[in-house]
Protein backbone atom coordinates (compact mmCIF):
# COMPACT_ATOMS: atom_id res chain seq x y z
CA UNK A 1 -54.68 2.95 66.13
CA UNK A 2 -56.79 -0.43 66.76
CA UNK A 3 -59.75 0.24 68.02
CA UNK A 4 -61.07 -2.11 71.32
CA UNK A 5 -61.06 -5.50 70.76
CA UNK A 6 -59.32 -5.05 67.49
CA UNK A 7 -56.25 -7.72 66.90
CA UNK A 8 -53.16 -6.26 64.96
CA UNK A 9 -52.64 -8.80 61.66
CA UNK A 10 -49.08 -10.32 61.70
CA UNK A 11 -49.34 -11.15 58.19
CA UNK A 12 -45.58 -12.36 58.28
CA UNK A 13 -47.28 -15.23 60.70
CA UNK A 14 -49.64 -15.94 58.17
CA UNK A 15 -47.37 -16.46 55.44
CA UNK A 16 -45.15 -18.98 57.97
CA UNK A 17 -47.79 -20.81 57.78
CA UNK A 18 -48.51 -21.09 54.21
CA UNK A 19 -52.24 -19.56 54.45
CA UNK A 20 -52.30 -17.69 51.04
CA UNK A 21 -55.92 -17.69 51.01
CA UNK A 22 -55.64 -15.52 53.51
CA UNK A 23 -53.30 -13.53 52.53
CA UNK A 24 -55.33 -13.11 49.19
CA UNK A 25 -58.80 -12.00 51.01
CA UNK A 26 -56.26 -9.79 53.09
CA UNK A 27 -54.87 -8.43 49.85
CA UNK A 28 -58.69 -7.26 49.35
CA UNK A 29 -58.88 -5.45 52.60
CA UNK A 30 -60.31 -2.01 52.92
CA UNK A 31 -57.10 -1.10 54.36
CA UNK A 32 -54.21 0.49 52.34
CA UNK A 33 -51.79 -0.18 54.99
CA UNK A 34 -53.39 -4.22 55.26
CA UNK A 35 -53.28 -4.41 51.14
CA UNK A 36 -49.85 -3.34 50.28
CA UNK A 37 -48.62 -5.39 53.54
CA UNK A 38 -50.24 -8.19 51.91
CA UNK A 39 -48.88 -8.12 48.72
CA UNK A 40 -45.53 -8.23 50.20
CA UNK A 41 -46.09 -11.49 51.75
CA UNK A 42 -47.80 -13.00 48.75
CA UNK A 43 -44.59 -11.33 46.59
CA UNK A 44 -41.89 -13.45 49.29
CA UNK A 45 -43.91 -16.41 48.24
CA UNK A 46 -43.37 -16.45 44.93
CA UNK A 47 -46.45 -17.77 43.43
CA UNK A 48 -48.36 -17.19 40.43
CA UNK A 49 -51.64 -17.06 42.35
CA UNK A 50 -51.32 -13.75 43.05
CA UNK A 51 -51.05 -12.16 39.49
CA UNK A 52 -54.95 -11.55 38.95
CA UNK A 53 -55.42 -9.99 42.48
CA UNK A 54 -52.13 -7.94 41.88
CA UNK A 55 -53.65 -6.75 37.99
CA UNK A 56 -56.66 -5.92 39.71
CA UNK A 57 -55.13 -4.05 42.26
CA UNK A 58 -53.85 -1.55 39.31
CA UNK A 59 -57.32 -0.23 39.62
CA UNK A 60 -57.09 0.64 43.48
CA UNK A 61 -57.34 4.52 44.41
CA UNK A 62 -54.26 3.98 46.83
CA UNK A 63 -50.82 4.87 44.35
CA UNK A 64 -49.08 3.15 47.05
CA UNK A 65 -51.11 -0.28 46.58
CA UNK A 66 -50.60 0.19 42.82
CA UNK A 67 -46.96 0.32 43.19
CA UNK A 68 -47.01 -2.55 45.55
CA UNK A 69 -48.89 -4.98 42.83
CA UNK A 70 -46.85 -3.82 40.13
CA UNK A 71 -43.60 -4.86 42.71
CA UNK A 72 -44.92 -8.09 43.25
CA UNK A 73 -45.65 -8.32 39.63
CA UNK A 74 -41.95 -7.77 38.54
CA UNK A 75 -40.69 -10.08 41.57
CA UNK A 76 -42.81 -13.09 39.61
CA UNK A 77 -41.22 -11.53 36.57
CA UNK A 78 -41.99 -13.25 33.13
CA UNK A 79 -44.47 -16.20 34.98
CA UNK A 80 -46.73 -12.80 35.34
CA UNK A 81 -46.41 -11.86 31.74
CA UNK A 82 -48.86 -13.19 29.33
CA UNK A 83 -51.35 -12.55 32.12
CA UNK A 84 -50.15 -8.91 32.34
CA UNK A 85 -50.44 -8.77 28.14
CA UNK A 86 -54.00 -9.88 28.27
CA UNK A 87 -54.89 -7.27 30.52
CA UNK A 88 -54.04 -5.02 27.90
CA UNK A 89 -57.62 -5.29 26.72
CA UNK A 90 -58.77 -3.19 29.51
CA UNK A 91 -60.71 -0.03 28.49
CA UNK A 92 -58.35 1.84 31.35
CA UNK A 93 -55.28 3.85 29.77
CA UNK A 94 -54.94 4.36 33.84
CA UNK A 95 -54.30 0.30 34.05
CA UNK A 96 -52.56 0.03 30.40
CA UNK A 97 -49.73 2.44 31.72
CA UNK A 98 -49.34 0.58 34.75
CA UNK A 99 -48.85 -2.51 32.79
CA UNK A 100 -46.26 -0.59 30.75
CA UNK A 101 -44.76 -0.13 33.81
CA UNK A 102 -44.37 -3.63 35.05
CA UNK A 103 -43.13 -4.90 31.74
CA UNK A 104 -40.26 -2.31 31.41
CA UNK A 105 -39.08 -3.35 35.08
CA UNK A 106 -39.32 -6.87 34.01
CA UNK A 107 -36.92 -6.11 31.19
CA UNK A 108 -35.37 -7.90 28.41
CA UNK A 109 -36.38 -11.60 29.80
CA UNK A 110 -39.98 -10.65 29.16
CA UNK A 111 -38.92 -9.55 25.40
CA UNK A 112 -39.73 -13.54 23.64
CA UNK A 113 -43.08 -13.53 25.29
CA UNK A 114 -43.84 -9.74 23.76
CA UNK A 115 -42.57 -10.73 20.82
CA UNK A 116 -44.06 -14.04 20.25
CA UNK A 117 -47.76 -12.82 21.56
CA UNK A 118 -47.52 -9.72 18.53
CA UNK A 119 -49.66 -11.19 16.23
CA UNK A 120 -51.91 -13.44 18.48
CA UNK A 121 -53.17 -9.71 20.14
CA UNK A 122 -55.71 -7.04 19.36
CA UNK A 123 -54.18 -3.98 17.75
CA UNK A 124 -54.65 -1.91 21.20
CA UNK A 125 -52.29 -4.13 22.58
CA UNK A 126 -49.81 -4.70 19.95
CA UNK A 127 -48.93 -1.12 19.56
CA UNK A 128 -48.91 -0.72 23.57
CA UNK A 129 -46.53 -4.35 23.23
CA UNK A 130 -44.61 -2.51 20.30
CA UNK A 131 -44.24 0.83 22.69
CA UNK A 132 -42.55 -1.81 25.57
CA UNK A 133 -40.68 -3.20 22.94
CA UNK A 134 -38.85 -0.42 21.69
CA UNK A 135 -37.96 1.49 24.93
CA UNK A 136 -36.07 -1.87 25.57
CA UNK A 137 -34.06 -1.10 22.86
CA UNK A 138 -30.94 -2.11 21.76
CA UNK A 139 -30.56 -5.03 24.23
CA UNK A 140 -33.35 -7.31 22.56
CA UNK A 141 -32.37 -6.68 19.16
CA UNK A 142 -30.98 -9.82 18.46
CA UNK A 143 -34.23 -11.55 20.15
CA UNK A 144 -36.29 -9.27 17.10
CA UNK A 145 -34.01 -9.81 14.13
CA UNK A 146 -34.30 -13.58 14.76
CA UNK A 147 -38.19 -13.41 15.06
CA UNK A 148 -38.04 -12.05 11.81
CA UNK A 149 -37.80 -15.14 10.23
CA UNK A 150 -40.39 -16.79 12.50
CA UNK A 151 -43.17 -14.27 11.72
CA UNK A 152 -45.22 -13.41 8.79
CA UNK A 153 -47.59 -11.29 7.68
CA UNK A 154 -48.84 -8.83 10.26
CA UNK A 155 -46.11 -9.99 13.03
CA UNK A 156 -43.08 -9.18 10.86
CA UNK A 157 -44.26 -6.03 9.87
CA UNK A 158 -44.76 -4.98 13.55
CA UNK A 159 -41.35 -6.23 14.26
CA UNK A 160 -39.74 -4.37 11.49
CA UNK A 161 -41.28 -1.23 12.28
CA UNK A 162 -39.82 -1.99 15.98
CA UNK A 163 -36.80 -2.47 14.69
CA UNK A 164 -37.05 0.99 12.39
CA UNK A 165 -38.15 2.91 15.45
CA UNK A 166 -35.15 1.40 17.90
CA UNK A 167 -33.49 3.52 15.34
CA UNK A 168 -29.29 3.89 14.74
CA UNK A 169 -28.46 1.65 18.09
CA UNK A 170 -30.69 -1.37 16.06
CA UNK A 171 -27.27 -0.93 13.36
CA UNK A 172 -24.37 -2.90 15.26
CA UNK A 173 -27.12 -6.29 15.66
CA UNK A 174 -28.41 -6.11 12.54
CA UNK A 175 -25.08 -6.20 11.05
CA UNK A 176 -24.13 -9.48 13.31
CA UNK A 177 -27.32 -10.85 11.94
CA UNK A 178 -25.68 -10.81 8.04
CA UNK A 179 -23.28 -13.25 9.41
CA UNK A 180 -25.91 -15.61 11.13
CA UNK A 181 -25.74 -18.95 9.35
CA UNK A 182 -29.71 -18.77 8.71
CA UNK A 183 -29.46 -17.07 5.40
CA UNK A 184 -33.35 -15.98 6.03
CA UNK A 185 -32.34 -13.98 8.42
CA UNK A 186 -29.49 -12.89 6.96
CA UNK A 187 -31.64 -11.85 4.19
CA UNK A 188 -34.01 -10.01 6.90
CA UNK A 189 -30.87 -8.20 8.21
CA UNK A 190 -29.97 -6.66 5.11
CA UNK A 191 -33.45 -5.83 4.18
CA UNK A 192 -33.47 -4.21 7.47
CA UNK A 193 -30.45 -2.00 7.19
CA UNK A 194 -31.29 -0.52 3.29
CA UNK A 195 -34.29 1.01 4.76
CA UNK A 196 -31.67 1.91 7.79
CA UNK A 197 -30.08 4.09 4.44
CA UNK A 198 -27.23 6.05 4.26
CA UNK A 199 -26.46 6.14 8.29
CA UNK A 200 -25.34 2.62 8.58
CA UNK A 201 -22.84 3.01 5.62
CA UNK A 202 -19.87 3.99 8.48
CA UNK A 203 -21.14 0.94 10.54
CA UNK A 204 -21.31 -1.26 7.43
CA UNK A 205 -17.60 -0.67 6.68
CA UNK A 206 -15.69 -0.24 9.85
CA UNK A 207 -17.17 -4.08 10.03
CA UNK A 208 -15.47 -5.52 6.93
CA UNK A 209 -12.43 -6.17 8.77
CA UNK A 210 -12.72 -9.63 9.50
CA UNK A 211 -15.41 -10.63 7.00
CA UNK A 212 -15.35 -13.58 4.00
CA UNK A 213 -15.30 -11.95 0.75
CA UNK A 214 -19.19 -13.49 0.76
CA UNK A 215 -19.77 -11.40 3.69
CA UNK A 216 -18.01 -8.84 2.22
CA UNK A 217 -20.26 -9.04 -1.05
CA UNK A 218 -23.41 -9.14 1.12
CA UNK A 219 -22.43 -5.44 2.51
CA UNK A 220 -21.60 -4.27 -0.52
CA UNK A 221 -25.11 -5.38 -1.91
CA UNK A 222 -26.80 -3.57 0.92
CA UNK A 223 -24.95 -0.35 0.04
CA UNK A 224 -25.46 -0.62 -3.75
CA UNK A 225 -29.43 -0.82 -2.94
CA UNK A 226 -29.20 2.27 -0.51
CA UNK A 227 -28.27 3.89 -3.81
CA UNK A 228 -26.45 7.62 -4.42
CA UNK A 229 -27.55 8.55 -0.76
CA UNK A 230 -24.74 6.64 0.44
CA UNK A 231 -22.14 8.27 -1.62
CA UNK A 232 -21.64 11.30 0.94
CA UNK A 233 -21.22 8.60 3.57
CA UNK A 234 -18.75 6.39 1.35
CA UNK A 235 -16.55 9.79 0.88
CA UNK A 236 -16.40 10.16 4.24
CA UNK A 237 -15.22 6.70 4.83
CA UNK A 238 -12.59 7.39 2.09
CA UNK A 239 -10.67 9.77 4.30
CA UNK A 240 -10.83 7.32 7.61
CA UNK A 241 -7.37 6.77 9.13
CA UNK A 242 -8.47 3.50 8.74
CA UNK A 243 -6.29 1.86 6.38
CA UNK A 244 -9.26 -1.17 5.88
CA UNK A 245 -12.38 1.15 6.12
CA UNK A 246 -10.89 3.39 3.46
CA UNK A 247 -10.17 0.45 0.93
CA UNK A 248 -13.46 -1.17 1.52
CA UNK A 249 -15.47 2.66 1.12
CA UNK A 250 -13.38 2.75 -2.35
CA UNK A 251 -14.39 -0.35 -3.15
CA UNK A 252 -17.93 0.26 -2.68
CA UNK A 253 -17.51 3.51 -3.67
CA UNK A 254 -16.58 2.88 -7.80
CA UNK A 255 -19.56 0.42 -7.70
CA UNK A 256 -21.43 3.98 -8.17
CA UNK A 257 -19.75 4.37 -11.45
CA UNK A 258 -20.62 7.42 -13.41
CA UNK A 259 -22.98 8.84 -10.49
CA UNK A 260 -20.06 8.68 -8.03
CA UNK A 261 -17.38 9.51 -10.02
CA UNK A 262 -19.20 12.60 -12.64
CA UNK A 263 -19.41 15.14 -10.02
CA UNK A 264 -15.77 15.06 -8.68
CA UNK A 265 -14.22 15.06 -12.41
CA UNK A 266 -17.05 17.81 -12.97
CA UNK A 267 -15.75 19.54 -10.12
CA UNK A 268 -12.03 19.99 -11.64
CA UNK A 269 -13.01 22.31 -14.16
CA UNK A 270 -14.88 24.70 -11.94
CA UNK A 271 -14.24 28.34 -11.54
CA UNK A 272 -14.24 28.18 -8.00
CA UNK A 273 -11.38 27.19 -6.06
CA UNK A 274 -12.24 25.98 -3.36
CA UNK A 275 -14.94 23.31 -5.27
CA UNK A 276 -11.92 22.94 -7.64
CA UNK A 277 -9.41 21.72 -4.85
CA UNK A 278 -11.75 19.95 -3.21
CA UNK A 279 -12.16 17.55 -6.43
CA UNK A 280 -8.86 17.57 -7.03
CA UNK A 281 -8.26 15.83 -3.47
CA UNK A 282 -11.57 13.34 -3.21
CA UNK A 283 -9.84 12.52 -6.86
CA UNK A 284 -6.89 11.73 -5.87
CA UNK A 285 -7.89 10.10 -2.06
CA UNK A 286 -9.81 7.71 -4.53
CA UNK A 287 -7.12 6.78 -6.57
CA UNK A 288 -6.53 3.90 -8.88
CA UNK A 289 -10.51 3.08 -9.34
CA UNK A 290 -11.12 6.36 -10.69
CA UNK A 291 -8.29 6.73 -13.40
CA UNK A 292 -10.17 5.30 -16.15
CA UNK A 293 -12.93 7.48 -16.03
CA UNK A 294 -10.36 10.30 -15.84
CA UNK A 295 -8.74 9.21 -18.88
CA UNK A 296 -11.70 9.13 -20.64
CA UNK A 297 -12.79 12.58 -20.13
CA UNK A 298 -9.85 13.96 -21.71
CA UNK A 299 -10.91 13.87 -25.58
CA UNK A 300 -13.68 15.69 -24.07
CA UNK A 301 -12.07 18.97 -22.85
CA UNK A 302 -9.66 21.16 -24.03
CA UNK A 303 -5.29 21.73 -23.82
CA UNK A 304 -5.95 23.24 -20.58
CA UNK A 305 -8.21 20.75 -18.95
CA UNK A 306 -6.45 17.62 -20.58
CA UNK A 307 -3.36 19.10 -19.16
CA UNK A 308 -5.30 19.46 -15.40
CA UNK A 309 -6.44 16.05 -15.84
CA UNK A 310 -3.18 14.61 -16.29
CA UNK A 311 -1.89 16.53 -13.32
CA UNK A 312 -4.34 14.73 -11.38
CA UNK A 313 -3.30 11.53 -12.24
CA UNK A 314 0.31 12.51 -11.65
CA UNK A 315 -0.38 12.93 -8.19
CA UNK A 316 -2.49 9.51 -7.97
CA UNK A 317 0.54 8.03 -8.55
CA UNK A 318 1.56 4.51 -9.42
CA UNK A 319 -2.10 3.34 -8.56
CA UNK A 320 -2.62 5.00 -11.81
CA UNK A 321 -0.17 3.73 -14.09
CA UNK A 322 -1.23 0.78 -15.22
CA UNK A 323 -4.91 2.71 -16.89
CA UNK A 324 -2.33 5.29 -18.21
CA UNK A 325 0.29 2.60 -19.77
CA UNK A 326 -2.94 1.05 -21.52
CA UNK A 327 -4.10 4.34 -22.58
CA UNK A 328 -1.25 4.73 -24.59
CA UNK A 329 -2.96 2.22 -27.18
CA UNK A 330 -5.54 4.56 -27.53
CA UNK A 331 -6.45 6.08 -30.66
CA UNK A 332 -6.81 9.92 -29.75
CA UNK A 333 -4.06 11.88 -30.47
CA UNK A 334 -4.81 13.89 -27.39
CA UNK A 335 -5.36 10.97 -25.01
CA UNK A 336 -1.89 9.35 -25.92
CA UNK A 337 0.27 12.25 -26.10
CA UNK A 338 -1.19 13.28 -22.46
CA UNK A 339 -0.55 9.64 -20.99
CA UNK A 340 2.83 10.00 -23.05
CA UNK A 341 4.12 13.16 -20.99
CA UNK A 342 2.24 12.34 -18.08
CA UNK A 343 3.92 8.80 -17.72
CA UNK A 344 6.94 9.92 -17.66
CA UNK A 345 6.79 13.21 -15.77
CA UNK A 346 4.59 10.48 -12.93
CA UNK A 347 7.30 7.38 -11.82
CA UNK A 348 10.35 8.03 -14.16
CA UNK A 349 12.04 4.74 -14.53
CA UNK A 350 9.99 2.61 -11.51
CA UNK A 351 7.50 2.61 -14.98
CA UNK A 352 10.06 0.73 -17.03
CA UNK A 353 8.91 -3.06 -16.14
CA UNK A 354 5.18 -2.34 -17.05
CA UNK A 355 6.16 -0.44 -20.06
CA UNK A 356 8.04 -3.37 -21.20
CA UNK A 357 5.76 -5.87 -20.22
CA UNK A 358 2.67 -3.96 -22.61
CA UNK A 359 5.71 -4.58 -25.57
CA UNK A 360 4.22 -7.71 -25.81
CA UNK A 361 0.82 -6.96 -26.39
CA UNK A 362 0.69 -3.47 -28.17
CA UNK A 363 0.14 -2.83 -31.70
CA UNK A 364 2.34 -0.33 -33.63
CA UNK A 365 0.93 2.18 -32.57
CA UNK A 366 0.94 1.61 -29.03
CA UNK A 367 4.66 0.54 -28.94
CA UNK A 368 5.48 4.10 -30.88
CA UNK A 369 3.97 5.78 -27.69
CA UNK A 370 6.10 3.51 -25.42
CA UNK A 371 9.35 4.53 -26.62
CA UNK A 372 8.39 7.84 -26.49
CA UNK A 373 8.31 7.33 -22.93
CA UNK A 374 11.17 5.77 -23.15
CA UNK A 375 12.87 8.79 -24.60
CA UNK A 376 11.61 11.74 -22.38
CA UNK A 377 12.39 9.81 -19.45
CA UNK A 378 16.06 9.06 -20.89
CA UNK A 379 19.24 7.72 -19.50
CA UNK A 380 17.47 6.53 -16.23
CA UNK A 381 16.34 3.41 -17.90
CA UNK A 382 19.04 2.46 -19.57
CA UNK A 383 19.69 -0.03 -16.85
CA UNK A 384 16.52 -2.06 -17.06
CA UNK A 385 16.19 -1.77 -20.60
CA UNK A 386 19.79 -3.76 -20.85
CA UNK A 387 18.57 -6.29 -18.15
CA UNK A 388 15.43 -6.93 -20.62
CA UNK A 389 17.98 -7.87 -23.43
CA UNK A 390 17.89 -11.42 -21.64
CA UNK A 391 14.68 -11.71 -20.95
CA UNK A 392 12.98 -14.64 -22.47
CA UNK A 393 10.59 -12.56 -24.92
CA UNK A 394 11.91 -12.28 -27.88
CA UNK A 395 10.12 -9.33 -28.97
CA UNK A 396 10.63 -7.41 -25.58
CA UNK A 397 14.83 -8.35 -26.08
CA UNK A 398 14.18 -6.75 -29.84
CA UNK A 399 12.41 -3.69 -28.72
CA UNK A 400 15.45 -3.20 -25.60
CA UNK A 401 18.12 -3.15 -28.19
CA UNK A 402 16.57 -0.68 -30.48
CA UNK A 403 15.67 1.65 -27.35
CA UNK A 404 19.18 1.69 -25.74
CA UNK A 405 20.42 2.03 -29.00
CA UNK A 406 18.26 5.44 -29.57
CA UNK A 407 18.95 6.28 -26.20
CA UNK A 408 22.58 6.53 -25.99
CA UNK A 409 24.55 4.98 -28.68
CA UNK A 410 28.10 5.42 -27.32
CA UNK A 411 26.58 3.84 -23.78
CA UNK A 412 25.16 0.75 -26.02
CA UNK A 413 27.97 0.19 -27.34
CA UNK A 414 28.87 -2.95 -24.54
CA UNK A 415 25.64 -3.80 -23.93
CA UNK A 416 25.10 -4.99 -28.23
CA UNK A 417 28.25 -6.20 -28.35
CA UNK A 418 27.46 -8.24 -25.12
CA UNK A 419 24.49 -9.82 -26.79
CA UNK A 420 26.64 -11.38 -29.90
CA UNK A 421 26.39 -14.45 -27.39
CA UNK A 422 22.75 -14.24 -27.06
CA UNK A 423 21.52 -17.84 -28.02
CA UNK A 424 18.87 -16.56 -30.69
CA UNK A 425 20.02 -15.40 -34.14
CA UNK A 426 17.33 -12.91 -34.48
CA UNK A 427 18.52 -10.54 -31.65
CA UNK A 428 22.05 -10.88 -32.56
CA UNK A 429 21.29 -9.89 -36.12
CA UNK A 430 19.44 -7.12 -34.35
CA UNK A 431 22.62 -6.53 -32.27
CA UNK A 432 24.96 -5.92 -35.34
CA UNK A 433 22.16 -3.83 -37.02
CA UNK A 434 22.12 -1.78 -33.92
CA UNK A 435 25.80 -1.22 -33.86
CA UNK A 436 26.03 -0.06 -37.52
CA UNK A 437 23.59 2.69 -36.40
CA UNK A 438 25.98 3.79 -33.84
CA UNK A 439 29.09 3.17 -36.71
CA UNK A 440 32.06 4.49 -36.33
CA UNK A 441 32.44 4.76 -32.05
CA UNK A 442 31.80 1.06 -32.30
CA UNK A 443 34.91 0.11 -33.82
CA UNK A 444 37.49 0.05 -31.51
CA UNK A 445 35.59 -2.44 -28.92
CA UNK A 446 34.94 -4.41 -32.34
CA UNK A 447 38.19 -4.82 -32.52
CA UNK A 448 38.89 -5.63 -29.16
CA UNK A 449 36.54 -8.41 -29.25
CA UNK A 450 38.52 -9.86 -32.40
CA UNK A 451 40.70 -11.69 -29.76
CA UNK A 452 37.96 -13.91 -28.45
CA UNK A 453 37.80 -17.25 -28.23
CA UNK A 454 34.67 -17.57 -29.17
CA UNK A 455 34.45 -17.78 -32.85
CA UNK A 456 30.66 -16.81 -33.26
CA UNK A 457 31.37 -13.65 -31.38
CA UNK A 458 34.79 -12.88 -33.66
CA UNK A 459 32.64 -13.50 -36.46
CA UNK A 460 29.96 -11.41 -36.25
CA UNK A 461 32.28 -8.28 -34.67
CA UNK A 462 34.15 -9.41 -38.57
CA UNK A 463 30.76 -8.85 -40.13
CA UNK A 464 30.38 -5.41 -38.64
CA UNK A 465 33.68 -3.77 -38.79
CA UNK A 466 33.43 -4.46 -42.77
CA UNK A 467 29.78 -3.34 -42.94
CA UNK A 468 30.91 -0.14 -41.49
CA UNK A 469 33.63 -0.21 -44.02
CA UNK A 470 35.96 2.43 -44.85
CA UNK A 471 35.27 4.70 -41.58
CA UNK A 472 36.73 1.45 -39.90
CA UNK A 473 40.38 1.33 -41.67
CA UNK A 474 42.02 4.14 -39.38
CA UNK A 475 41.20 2.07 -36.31
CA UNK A 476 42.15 -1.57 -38.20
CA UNK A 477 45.99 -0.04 -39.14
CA UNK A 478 46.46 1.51 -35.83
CA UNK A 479 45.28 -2.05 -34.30
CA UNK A 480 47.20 -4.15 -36.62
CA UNK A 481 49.32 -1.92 -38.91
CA UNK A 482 49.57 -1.14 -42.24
CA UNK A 483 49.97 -4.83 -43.70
C-alpha cells in the first residue's frame, strides 16, 4: 500500500532512461520489494557497475534480495568474477557460500579465471576456489591439465590435487592430454594418471586403438610405474572381447615379468581345483608371452608337473611353438624330452616348416630332438619333408632325405631317386646312401630308371644297384635275362 502522497517507482522508466545512479541508490532502498526490483533493472543493463552493490547485497537479511544479486551476478557472468573471488576474503562463511553459489551458476566459462587467480589468493580462498573447481568437474578438465604446465609451485599442486579429487571422470581428459603435442603436459598427464593407479588401467587400454607405437609406449610407461597393482586390472583386460584391448593388456601385462607371471604358474600345482583351473585358463588366455617362463619351470618340478606343464602349452597352441621348438636345444633331459612329446602331440605336421627352418641353426643335439619329432608325428610329414629336398639349404635338403628315409623307406623310394637330378653332388651322394639303407625294395625302380636319357641319373641308379650287390641279381635277370 502507498501511503498519501507516496509515488509508486516505475523503475522500468528509470532504466529507459539510462539513470543507473538511480537505480543503484534504489538498489539500497529499505525496501525488499524496491531492492530486488532494482537489481533486475540494473541486471537488463548489463553493466559491471553493479557487481559491488550486488556482493554487498549478499549480506542483506532479505533471502529474496540475496538471490536477486547473486542473479544479476551470473547474468554479468565472468565480467563479475575476479570481483566475486576477492570477496572471498570476507570473514562471512554466510557471504563465502553465496559466492560459491554464483560461481557454480556461472559455470565452466568462469573456470580460466579460477584457475589462473589459484596462486595469486589467500589460502581461505584457494581452497573455497578449489571446492568451485571440482564440483565443475569433468567439463574443465582439459582447462586444468593444460594449466599444469603454466603453474608452479603452490598453483600446480592445488591443481593436481583438483584434478585427484575430480576423481575417475578426470581419466578420459587426462588420457587426451598424453597425445597433446606439448610434451610438458604430456608429461603432467601421465604423472597425473600413475597416482590415478590401478583404475585407469581399463581406460588406458581400451584407448590404444588408434595410438602411434610412441603413444603406445607412453601408456605402457604409465602402467609399468603403477606397478603390481595394475596386474588384477591387466587380467581383466586379458579376457575383453576386445580383440585390441586384450593384445595391448598382454602386452603390458609380460612387462610384469616374474611378478605377473609366478603366481599363475604357482597356481598350476595347487591342490585346489578351482585355483588350479583358474591358472590353467589366465595361462593359457595369456598365451605366447608366457611360454618361456613355463618352459623354464619344468627342470624345477617333477614327472607329474612337467607333464601338466606341457599340457598347458598344448592348449596355448601354435603361439607357443616357436619357445617349445627352441627349447628343444636345451640341455635338460627333462625339458627336451617334454617339448619333444609335447610338439608333436600340439600341431602335428602344421610344425614341420619351423622344425625345418631351426635345422639350420641347431647343434647336434638339438637336431637329434627334431627328428624325434619328426618320428612320433610320422607319415603326416612326409609331404613337406620331400618338398624341403629342393629347398635351397643344403643342410635342410640333407637332413629331409635322411628323415623320409627313416620314416618310410618303401615311400622314399621315388622321392631319392627323384633327387639323382638334384644339381648338388652332396645330396645326390646322400640320395644313393639313402637308398642303400632301404636296399633291396629299391631295385626294381633302379632299374626302371636305367632307361633314362639322362646319363648322370643312369649312372648313379648303376652305382647303386651294384652297391647293393648280390640281393640285386634276381631283379637284373628277370629285367634283362640271364645273359
Amino acid at each position: 500500500m502507498l501511503r498519501a502522497g507516496e509515488k509508486k517507482l516505475d523503475l522500468e522508466k528509470i532504466r529507459f532512461k539510462g539513470d543507473f545512479q538511480k537505480l543503484l541508490h534504489i538498489a539500497q532502498s529499505p525496501k525488499a520489494p524496491h531492492r530486488i526490483e532494482a537489481l533486475r533493472q540494473l541486471g537488463i543493463m548489463h553493466t559491471n557497475k553493479v557487481i559491488p552493490i550486488a556482493i554487498q547485497l549478499f549480506r542483506d537479511p532479505d533471502p529474496t534480495v540475496q538471490t536477486a544479486a547473486s542473479q544479476v551476478l551470473v547474468k554479468l557472468g565472468v565480467s563479475a568474477v575476479p570481483s566475486l573471488i576477492t570477496a572471498y576474503k570476507t570473514d562471512s562463511e554466510h557471504i563465502a557460500r553465496w559466492i560459491d553459489s554464483t560461481l557454480l551458476s556461472i559455470g565452466p566459462d568462469a573456470a580460466d579465471m579460477l584457475i589462473h587467480a589459484l596462486p595469486k589468493i589467500d589460502e581461505f580462498s584457494q581452497e573455497r576456489v578449489s571446492y568451485i573447481l571440482i564440483l565443475m568437474g569433468p567439463s574443465i578438465l582439459p582447462k586444468l591439465v593444460h594449466a599444469l604446465s603454466l603453474h608452479t609451485g603452490d598453483g600446480k599442486r592445488i591443481i593436481e590435487s583438483i584434478i585427484e579429487n575430480i576423481g575417475m571422470p578426470s581419466a578420459p581428459y587426462l588420457i587426451d592430454a598424453l597425445k597433446d603435442p606439448n610434451e610438458e603436459i604430456r608429461s603432467l598427464a601421465a604423472a597425473e594418471l600413475i597416482i590415478a593407479g590401478p583404475k585407469i588401467v581399463p581406460d588406458l587400454l581400451h584407448s590404444c586403438s588408434d595410438d602411434t607405437p610412441a603413444e603406445k609406449e607412453l601408456k605402457y610407461y604409465i602402467i609399468s610405474q603403477i606397478g603390481t597393482p595394475a596386474l588384477d586390472s591387466l587380467y581383466d583386460c586379458i579376457k575383453s572381447a576386445d580383440p585390441a584391448t586384450s593384445a595391448m593388456a598382454i602386452d603390458a601385462f609380460v612387462m610384469f615379468k616374474d611378478s605377473a607371471t609366478a603366481p599363475f604358474i604357482a597356481g598350476l600345482f595347487e591342490k585346489d581345483l578351482e585355483t588350479n583351473q583358474s591358472a590353467e585358463n589366465a595361462i593359457v588366455r595369456i598365451g605366447g608371452p608366457i611360454v618361456q617362463a613355463l618352459i623354464d619351470e619344468i627342470p624345477r618340478r617333477n614327472e607329474s608337473e612337467q607333464e601338466q606343464i606341457v599340457r598347458v602349452l598344448s592348449k596355448i597352441g601354435q603361439s607357443a611353438l616357436p619357445a617349445m621348438v627352441n627349447a628343444l636345444q636345451h640341455p635338460s633331459v627333462e625339458v627336451t624330452e617334454n617339448m619333444v612329446t609335447g610338439i608333436a602331440a600340439t600341431m602335428g605336421v602344421m610344425v614341420s616348416p619351423l622344425l625345418l627352418e631351426k635345422v639350420i641353426d641347431f647343434e647336434e643335439h638339438g637336431e637329434q630332438n627334431i627328428k624325434r619329432v619328426f618320428q612320433l608325428i610320422g607319415r603326416s610329414t612326409l609331404a613337406p619333408l620331400e618338398e624341403a629336398i629342393t629347398w635351397p639349404n643344403e643342410k635342410i635338403a640333407l637332413f629331409s632325405l635322411e628323415m623320409i628315409t627313416d620314416i618310410d623307406p618303401l615311400w622314399a623310394i621315388d622321392p631319392l631317386i627323384t633327387t639323382f637330378n638334384h644339381s648338388k653332388q652332396k645330396i645326390r651322394d646322400m640320395a644313393v646312401s639313402c637308398l642303400l639303407q632301404v636296399g633291396t625294395p629299391a631295385v626294381p625302380r633302379l632299374i626302371g630308371v636305367l632307361d633314362s636319357n639322362d646319363p648322370d641319373v643312369v649312372a648313379l641308379a648303376t652305382k647303386t644297384i651294384i652297391a647293393i650287390g648280390d640281393a640285386a641279381v634276381p631283379y637284373l635277370v628277370d629285367a634283362y635275362g640271364k645273359s
